[in-house]
C-alpha atoms as a PDB file:
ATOM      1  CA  UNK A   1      -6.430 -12.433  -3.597  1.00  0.00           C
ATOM      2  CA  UNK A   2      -6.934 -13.278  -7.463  1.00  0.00           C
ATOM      3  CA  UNK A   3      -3.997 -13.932  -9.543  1.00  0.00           C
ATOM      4  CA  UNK A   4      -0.758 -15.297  -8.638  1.00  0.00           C
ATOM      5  CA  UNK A   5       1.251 -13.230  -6.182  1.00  0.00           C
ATOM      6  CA  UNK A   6       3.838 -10.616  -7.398  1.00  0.00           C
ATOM      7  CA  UNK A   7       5.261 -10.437  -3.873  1.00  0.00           C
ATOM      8  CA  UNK A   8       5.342 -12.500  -0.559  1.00  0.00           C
ATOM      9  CA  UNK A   9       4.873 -10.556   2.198  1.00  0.00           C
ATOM     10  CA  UNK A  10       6.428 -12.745   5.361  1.00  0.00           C
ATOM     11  CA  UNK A  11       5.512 -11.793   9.013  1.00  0.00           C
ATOM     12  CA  UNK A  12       6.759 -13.109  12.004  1.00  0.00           C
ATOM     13  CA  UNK A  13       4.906 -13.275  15.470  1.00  0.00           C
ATOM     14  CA  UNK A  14       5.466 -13.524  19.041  1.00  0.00           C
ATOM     15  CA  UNK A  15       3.133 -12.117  21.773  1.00  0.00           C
ATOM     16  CA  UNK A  16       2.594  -9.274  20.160  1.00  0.00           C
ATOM     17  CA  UNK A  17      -1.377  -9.538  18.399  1.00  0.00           C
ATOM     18  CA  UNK A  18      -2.481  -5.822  18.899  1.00  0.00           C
ATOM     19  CA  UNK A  19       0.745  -4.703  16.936  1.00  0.00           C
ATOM     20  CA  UNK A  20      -0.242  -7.648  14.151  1.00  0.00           C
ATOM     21  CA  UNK A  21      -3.561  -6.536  13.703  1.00  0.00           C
ATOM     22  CA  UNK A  22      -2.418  -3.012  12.927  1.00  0.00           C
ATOM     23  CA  UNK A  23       0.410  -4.239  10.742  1.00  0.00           C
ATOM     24  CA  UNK A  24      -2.027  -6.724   8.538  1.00  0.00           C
ATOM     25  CA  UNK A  25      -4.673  -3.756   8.547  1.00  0.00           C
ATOM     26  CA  UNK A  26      -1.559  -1.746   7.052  1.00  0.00           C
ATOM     27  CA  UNK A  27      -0.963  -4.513   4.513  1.00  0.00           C
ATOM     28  CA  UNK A  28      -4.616  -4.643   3.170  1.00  0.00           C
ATOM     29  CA  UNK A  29      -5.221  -1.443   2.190  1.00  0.00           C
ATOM     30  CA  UNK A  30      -2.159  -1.594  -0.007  1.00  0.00           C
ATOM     31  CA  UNK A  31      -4.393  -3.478  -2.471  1.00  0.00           C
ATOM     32  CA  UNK A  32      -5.967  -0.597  -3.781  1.00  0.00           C
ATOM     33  CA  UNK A  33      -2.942  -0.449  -5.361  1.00  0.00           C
ATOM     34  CA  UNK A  34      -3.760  -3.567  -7.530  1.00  0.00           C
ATOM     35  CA  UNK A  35      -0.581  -5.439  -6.646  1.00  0.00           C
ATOM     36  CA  UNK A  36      -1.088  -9.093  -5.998  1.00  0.00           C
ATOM     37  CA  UNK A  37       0.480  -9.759  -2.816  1.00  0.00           C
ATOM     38  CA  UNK A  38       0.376 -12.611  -0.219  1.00  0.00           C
ATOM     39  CA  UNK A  39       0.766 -12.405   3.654  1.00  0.00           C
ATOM     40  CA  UNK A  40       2.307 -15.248   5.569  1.00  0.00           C
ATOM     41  CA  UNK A  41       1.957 -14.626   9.170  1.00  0.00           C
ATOM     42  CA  UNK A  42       4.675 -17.431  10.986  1.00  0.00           C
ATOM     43  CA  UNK A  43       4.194 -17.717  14.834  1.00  0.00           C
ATOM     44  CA  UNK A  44       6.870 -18.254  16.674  1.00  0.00           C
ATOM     45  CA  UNK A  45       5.589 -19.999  19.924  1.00  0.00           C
ATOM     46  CA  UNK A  46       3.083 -17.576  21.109  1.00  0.00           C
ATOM     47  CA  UNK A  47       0.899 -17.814  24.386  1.00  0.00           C
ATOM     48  CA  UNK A  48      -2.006 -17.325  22.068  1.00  0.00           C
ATOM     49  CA  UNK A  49      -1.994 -18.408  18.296  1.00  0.00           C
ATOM     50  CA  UNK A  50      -3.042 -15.392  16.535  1.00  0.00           C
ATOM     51  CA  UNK A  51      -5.996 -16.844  14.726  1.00  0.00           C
ATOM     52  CA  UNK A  52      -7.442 -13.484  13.766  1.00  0.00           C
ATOM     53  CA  UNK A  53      -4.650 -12.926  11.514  1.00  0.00           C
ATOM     54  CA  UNK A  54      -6.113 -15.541   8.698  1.00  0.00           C
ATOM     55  CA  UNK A  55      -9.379 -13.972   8.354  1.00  0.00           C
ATOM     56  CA  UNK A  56      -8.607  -9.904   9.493  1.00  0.00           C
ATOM     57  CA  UNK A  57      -7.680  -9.183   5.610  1.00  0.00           C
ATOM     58  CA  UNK A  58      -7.735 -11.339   2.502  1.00  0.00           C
ATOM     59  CA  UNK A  59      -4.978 -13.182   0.956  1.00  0.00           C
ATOM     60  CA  UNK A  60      -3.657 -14.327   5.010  1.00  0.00           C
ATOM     61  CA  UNK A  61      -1.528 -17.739   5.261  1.00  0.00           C
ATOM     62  CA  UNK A  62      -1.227 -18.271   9.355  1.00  0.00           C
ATOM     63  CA  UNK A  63       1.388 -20.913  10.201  1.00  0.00           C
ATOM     64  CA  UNK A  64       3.780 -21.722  13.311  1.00  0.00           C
ATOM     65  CA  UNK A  65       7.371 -21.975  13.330  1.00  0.00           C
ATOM     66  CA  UNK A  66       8.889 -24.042  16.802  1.00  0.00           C
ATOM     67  CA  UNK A  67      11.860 -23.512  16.408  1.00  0.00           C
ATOM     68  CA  UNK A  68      12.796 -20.216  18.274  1.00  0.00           C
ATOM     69  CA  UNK A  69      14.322 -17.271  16.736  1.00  0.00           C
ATOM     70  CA  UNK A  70      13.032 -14.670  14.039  1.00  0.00           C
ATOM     71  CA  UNK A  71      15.012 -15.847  11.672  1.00  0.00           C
ATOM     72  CA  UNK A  72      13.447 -19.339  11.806  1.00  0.00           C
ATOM     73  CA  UNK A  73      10.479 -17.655  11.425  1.00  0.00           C
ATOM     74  CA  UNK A  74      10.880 -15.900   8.017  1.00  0.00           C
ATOM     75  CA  UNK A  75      12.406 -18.919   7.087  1.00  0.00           C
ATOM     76  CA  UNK A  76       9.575 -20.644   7.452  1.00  0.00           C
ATOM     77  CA  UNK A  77       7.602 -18.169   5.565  1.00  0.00           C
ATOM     78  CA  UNK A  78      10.016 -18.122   2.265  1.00  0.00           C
ATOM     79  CA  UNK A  79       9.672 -21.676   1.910  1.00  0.00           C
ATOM     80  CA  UNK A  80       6.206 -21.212   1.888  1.00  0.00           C
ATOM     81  CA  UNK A  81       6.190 -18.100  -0.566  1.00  0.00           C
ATOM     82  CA  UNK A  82       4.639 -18.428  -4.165  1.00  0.00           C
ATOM     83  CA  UNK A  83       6.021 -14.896  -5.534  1.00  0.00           C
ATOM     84  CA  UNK A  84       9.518 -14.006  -7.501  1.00  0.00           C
ATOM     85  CA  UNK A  85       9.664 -11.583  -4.567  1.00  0.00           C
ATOM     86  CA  UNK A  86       9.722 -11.838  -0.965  1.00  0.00           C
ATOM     87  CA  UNK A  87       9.344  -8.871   1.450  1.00  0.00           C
ATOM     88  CA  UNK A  88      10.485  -9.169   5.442  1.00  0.00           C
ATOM     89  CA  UNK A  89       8.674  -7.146   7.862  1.00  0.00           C
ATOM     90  CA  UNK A  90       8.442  -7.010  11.597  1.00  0.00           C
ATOM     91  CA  UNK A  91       4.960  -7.891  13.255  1.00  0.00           C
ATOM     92  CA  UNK A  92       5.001  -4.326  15.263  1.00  0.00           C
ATOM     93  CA  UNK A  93       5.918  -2.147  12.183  1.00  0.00           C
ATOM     94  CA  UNK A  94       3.142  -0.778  10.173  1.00  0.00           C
ATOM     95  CA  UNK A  95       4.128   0.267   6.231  1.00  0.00           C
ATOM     96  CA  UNK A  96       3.541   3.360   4.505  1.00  0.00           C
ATOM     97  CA  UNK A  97       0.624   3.174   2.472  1.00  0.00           C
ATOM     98  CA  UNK A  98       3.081   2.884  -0.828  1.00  0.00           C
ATOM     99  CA  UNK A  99       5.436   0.290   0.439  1.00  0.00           C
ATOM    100  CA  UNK A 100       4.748  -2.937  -1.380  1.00  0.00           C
ATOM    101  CA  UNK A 101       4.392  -0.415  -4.790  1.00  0.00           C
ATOM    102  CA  UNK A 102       7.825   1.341  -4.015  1.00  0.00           C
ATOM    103  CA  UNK A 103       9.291  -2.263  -3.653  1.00  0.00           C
ATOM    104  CA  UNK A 104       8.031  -4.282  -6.881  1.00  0.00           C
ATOM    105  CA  UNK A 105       8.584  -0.979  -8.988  1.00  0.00           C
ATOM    106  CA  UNK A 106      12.166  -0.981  -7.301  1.00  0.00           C
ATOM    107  CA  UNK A 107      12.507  -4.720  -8.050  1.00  0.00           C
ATOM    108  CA  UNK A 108      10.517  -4.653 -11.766  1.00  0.00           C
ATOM    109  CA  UNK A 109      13.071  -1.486 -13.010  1.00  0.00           C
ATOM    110  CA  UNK A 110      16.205  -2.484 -11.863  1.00  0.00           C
ATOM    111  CA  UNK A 111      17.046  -6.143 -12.605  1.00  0.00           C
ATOM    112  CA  UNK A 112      20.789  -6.021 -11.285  1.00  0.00           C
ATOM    113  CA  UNK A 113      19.331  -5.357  -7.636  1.00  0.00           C
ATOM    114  CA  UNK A 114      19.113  -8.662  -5.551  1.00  0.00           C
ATOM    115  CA  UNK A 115      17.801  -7.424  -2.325  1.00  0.00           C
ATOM    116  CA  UNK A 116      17.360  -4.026  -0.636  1.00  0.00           C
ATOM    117  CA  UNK A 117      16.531  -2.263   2.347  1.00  0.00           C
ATOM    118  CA  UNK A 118      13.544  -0.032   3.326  1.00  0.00           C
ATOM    119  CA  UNK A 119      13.507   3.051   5.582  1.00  0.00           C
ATOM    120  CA  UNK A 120      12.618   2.426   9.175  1.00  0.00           C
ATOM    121  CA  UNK A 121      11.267   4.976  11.164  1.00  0.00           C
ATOM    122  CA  UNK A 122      10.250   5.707  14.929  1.00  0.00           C
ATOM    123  CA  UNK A 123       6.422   6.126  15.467  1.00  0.00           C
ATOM    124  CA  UNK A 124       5.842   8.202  18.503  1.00  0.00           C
ATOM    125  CA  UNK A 125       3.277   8.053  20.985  1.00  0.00           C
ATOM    126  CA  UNK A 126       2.592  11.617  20.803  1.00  0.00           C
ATOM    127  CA  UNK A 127       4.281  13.425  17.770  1.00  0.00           C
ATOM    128  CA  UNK A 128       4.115  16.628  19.295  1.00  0.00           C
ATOM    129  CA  UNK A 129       6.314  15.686  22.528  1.00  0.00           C
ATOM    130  CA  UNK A 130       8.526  13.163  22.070  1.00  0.00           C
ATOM    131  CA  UNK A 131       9.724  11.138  24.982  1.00  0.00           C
ATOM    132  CA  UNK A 132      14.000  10.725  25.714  1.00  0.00           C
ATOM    133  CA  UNK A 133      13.560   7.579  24.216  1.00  0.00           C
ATOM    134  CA  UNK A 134      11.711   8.306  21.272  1.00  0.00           C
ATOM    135  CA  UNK A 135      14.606  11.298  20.517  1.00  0.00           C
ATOM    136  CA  UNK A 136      17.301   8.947  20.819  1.00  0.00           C
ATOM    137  CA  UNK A 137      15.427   6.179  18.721  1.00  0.00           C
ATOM    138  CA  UNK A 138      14.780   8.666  16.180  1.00  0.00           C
ATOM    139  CA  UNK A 139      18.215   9.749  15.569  1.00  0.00           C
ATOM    140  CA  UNK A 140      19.702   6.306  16.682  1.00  0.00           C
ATOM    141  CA  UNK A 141      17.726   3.327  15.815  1.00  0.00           C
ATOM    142  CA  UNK A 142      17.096   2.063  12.354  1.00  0.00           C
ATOM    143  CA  UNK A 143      19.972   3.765  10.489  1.00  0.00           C
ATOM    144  CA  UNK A 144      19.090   1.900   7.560  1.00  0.00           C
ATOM    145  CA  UNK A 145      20.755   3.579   4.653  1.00  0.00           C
ATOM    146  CA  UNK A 146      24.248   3.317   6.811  1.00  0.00           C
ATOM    147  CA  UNK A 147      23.148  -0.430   6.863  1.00  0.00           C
ATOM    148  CA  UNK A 148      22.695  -0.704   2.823  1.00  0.00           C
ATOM    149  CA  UNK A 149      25.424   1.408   2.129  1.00  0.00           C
ATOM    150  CA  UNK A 150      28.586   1.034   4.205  1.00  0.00           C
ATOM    151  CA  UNK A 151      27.902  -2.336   6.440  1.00  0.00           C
ATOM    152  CA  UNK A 152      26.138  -4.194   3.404  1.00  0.00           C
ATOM    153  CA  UNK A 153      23.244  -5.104   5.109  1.00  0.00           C
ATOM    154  CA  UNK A 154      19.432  -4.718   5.210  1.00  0.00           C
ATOM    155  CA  UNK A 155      17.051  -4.767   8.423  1.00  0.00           C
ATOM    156  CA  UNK A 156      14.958  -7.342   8.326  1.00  0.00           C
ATOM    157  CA  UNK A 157      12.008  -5.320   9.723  1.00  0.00           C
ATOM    158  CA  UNK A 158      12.113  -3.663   5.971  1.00  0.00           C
ATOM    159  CA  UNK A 159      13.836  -6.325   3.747  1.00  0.00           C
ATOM    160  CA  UNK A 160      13.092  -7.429   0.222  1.00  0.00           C
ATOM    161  CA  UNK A 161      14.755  -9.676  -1.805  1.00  0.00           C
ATOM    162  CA  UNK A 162      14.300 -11.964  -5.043  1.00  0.00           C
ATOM    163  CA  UNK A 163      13.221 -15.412  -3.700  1.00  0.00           C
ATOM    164  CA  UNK A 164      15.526 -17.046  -6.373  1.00  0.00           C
ATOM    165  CA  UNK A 165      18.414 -15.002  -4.450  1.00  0.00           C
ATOM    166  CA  UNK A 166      17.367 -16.004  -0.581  1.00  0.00           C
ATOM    167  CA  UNK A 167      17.221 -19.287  -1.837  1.00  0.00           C
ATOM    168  CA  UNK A 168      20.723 -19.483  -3.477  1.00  0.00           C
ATOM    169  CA  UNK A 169      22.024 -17.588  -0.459  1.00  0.00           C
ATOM    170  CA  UNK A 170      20.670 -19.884   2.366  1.00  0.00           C
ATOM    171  CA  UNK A 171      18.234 -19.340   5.014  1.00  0.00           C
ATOM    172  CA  UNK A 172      18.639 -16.998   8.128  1.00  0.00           C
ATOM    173  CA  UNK A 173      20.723 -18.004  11.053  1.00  0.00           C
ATOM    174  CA  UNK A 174      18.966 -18.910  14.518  1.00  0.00           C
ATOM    175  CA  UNK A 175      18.682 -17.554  17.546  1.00  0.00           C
ATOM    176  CA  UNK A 176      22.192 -17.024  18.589  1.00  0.00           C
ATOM    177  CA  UNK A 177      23.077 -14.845  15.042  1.00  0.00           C
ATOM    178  CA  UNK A 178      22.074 -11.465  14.454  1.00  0.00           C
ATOM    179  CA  UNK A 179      20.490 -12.972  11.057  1.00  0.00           C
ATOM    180  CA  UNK A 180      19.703 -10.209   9.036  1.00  0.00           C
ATOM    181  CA  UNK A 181      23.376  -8.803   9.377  1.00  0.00           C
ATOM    182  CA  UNK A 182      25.086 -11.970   8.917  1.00  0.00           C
ATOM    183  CA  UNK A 183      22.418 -12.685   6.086  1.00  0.00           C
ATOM    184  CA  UNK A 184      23.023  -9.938   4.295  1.00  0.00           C
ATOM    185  CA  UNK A 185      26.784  -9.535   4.744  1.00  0.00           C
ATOM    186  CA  UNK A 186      26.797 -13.163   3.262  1.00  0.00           C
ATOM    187  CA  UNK A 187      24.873 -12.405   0.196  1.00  0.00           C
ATOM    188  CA  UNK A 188      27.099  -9.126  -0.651  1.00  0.00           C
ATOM    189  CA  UNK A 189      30.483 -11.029   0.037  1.00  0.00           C
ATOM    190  CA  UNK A 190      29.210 -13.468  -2.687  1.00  0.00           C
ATOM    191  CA  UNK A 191      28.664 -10.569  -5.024  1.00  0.00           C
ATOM    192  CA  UNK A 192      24.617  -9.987  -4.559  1.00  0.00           C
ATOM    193  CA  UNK A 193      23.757  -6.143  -5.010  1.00  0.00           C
ATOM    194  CA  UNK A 194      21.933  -4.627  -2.338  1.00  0.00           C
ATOM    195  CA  UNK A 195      19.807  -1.268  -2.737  1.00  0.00           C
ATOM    196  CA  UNK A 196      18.408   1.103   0.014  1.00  0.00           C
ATOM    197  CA  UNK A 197      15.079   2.569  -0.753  1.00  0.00           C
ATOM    198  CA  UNK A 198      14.034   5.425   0.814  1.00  0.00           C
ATOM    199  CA  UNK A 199      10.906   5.951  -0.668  1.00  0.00           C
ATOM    200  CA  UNK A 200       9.395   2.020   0.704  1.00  0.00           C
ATOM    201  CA  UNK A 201       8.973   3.254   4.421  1.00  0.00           C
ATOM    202  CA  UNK A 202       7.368   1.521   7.402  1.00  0.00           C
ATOM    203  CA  UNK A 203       7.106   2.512  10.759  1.00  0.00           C
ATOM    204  CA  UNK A 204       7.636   0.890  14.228  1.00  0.00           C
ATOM    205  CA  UNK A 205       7.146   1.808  18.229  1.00  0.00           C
ATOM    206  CA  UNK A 206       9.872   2.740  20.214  1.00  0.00           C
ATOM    207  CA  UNK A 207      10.802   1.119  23.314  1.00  0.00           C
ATOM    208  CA  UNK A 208       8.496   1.747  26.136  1.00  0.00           C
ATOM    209  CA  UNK A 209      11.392   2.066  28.825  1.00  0.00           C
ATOM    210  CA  UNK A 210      15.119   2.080  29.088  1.00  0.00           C
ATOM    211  CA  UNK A 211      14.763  -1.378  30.492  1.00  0.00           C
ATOM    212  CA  UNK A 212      13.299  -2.564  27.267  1.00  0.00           C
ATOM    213  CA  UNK A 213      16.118  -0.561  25.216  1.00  0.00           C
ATOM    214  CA  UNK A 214      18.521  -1.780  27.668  1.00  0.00           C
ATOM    215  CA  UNK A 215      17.997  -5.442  26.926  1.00  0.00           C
ATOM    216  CA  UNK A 216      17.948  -4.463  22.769  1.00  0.00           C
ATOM    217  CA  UNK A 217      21.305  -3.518  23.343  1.00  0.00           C
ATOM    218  CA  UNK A 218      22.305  -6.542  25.358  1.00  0.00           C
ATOM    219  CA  UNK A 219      21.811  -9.140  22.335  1.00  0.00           C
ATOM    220  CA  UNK A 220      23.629  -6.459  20.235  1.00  0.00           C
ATOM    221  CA  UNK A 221      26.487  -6.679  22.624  1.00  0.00           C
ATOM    222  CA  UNK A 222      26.705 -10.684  23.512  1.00  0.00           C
ATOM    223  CA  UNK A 223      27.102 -10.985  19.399  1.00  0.00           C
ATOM    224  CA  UNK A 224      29.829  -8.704  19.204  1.00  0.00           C
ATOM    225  CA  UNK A 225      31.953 -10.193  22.251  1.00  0.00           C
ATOM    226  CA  UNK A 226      31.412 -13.663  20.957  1.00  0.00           C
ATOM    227  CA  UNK A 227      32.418 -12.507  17.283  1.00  0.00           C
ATOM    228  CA  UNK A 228      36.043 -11.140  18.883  1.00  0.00           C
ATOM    229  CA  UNK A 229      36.511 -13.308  22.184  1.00  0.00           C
ATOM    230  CA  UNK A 230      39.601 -15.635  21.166  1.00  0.00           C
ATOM    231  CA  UNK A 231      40.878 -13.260  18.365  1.00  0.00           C
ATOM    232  CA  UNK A 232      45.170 -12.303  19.290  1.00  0.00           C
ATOM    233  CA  UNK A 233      44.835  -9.799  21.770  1.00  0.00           C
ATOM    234  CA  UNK A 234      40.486  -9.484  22.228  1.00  0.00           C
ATOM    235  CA  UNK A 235      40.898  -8.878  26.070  1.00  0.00           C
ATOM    236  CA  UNK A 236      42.845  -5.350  25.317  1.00  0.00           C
ATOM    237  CA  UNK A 237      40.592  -4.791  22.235  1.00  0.00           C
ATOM    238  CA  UNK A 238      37.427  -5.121  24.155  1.00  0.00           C
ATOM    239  CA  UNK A 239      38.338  -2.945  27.093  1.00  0.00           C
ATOM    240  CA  UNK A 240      39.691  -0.524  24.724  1.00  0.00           C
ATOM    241  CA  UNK A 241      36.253  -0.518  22.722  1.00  0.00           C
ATOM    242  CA  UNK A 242      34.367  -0.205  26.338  1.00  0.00           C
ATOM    243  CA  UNK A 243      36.409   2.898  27.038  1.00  0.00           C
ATOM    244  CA  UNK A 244      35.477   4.165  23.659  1.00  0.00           C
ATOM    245  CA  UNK A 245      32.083   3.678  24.211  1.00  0.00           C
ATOM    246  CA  UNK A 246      31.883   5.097  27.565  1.00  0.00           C
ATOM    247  CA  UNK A 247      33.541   8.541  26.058  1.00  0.00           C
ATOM    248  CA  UNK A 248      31.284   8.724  22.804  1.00  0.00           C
ATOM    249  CA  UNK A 249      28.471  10.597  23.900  1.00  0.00           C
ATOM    250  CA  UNK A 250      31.142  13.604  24.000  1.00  0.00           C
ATOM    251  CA  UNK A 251      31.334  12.875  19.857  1.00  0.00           C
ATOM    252  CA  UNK A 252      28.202  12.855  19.387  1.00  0.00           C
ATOM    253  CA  UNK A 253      27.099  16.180  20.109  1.00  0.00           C
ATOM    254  CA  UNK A 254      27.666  17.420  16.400  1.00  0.00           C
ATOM    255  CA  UNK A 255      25.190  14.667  15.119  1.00  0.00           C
ATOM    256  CA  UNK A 256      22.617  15.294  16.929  1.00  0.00           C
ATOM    257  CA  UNK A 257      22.677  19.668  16.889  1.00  0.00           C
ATOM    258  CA  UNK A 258      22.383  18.425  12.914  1.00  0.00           C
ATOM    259  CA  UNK A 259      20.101  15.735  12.891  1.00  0.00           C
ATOM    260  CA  UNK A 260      17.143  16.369  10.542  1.00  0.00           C
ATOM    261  CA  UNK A 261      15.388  13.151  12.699  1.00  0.00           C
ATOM    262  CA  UNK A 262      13.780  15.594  15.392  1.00  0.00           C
ATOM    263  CA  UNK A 263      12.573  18.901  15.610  1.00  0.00           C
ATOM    264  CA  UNK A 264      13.469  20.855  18.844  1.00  0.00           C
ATOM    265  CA  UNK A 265      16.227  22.116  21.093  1.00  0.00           C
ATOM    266  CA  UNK A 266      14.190  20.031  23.730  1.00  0.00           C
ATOM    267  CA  UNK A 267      14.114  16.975  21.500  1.00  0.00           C
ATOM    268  CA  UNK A 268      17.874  17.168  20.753  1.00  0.00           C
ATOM    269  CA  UNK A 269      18.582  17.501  24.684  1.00  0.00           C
ATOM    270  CA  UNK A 270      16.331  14.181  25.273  1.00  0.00           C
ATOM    271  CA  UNK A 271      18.226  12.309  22.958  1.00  0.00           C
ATOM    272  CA  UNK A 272      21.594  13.302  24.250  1.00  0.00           C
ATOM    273  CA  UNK A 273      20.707  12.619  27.504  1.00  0.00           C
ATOM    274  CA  UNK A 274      19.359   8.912  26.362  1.00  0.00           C
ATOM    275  CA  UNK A 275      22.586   8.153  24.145  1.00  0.00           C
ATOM    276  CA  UNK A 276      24.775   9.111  27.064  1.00  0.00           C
ATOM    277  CA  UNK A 277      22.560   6.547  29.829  1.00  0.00           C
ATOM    278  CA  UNK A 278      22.706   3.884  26.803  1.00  0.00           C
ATOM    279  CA  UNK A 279      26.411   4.021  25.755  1.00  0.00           C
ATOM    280  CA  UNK A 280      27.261   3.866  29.463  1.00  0.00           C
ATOM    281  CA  UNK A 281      25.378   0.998  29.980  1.00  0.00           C
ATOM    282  CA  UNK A 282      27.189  -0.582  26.987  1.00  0.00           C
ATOM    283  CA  UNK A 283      29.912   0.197  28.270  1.00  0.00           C
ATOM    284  CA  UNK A 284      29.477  -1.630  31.570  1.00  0.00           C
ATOM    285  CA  UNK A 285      28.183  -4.568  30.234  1.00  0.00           C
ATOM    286  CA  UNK A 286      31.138  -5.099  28.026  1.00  0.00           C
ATOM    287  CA  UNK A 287      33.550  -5.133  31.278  1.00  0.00           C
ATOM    288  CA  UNK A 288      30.800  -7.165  33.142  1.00  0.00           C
ATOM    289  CA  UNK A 289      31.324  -9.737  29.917  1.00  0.00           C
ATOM    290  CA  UNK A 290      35.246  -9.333  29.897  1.00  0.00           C
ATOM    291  CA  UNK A 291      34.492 -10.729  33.434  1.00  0.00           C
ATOM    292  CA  UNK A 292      32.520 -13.474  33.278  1.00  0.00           C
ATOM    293  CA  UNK A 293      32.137 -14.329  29.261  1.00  0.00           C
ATOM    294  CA  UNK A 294      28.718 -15.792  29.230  1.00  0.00           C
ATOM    295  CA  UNK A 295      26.821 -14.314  26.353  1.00  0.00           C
ATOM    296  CA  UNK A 296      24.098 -16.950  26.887  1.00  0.00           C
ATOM    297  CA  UNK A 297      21.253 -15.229  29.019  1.00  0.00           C
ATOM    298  CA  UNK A 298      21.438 -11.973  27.424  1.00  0.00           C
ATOM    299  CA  UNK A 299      20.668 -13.545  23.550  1.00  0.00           C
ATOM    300  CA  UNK A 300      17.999 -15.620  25.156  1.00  0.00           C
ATOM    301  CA  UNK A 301      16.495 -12.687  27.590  1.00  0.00           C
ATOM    302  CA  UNK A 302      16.371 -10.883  24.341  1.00  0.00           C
ATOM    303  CA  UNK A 303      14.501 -13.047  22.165  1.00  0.00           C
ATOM    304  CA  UNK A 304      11.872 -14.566  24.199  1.00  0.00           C
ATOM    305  CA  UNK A 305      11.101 -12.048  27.555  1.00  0.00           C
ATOM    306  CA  UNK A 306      11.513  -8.857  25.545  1.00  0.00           C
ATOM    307  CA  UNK A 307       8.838  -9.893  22.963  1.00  0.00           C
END
């Protein structure tokens, strides 16, 4: 890499060094857009340190993070940064070939914009016949403009942000936050302007069973019961919201006949079939929490099996 960075590309790692090899390979050939850029590659605990990483494509910092978490992680990484902008993305996502150049020219044209969000989108196995999991994924996961636009937030899988503004802001939370929504709900309520940007895409694997989606959803879950457990009245509020769940897939319908996020009539079927199995699992592991209230194993399962 000659010339001081532009942008800080920040990667973190866990048991996962065939999707990081295709991610950095991603990365590299984005120089040919001449955009100085750095990687920094943070493991976080790893059976194997990915060594490969520093030498796979130029301009690679490789570094470890103990403390557990993601958001540890890219902290980590921004402290190490050297460029006025800093851009998240997930170890198994692998960017568009524009990405970095949609970001900067995002970042370089519009000064009011502290940080934004990228579009996320499902990579398939086999394009041409999508499992029920891809379908639902497709439609499901990675609503990232709904993120930017409504909940205030950016994915962290497709994040950038000015590092003066992550470091007024604060770092990530740990393990036991969901750290890019409470990150980026933080930096909006103190009057940062967040951006979606369609055109600065990447792409990431869906889960390879319902287990693995299963679990996804269980970290999603144990943050939302301890957010309202204790609130007046949370007991009838959460076993109102896991009726509600359990009855959704009957609202959904609509969505999906309209999606423009898969293809087919078979597609379309898949996904329903997937979003109704999901949301009643939800559903049943909010009453098994409003029985036993122990969030604990399912953030942990989550963020050190699943990886």
């Amino acid at each position: 890499m000659s010339g001081h960075p532009r942008i800080s590309v920040i990667i973190p790692h866990l048991n996962e060094p065939d999707d990081l090899r295709r991610c950095l390979l991603a990365l590299g050939a984005q120089r040919a857009h001449g955009i100085a850029f750095e990687i920094i590659v943070v493991d976080n605990g790893s059976r194997q340190m990915p060594s490969f990483a520093a030498t796979l494509v130029p301009g690679v910092r490789l570094t470890r993070e103990a403390i557990p978490g993601p958001g540890p992680a890219r902290n980590l990484g921004a402290t190490l940064a050297e460029a006025p902008l800093l851009a998240f993305i997930d170890a198994d996502c692998v960017a568009a070939p524009d990405w970095l150049a949609a970001i900067v020219a995002c970042f370089e044209k519009n000064r009011g914009i502290d940080f934004a969000g990228g579009d996320i989108r499902i990579q398939p196995a086999d394009p041409e016949r999508l499992t029920s999991i891809e379908a639902y994924e497709a439609i499901y996961s990675y609503r990232t403009q709904l993120y930017v636009e409504q909940y205030g937030f950016a994915a962290t899988g497709n994040m950038a942000v000015r590092a003066e503004v992550f470091r007024s802001i604060g770092p990530f939370g740990g393990i036991g936050t969901m750290e890019d929504t409470e990150w980026g709900q933080r930096a909006t309520a103190l009057g940062c302007q967040i951006a979606y940007l369609p055109d600065a895409r990447v792409y990431t694997p869906s889960c390879r069973s319902f287990t693995e989606l299963a679990r996804r959803w269980d970290r999603h879950i144990a943050h939302e019961f301890g957010e309202i457990r204790g609130r007046r009245f949370w007991l009838a509020r959460w076993l109102g919201k896991s009726a509600l769940m359990a009855a959704s897939p009957l609202g959904e319908t609509i969505r999906i006949l309209r999606t423009d996020r898969v293809d087919t009539w078979r597609e379309r079927a898949l996904a329903l079939g997937c979003l109704t199995r999901i949301r009643l699992y939800r559903a049943t592991r909010m009453l098994e929490l409003a029985r036993h209230a122990n969030t604990t194993g399912l953030i942990d399962l989550w963020n050190r099996e699943n990886r």
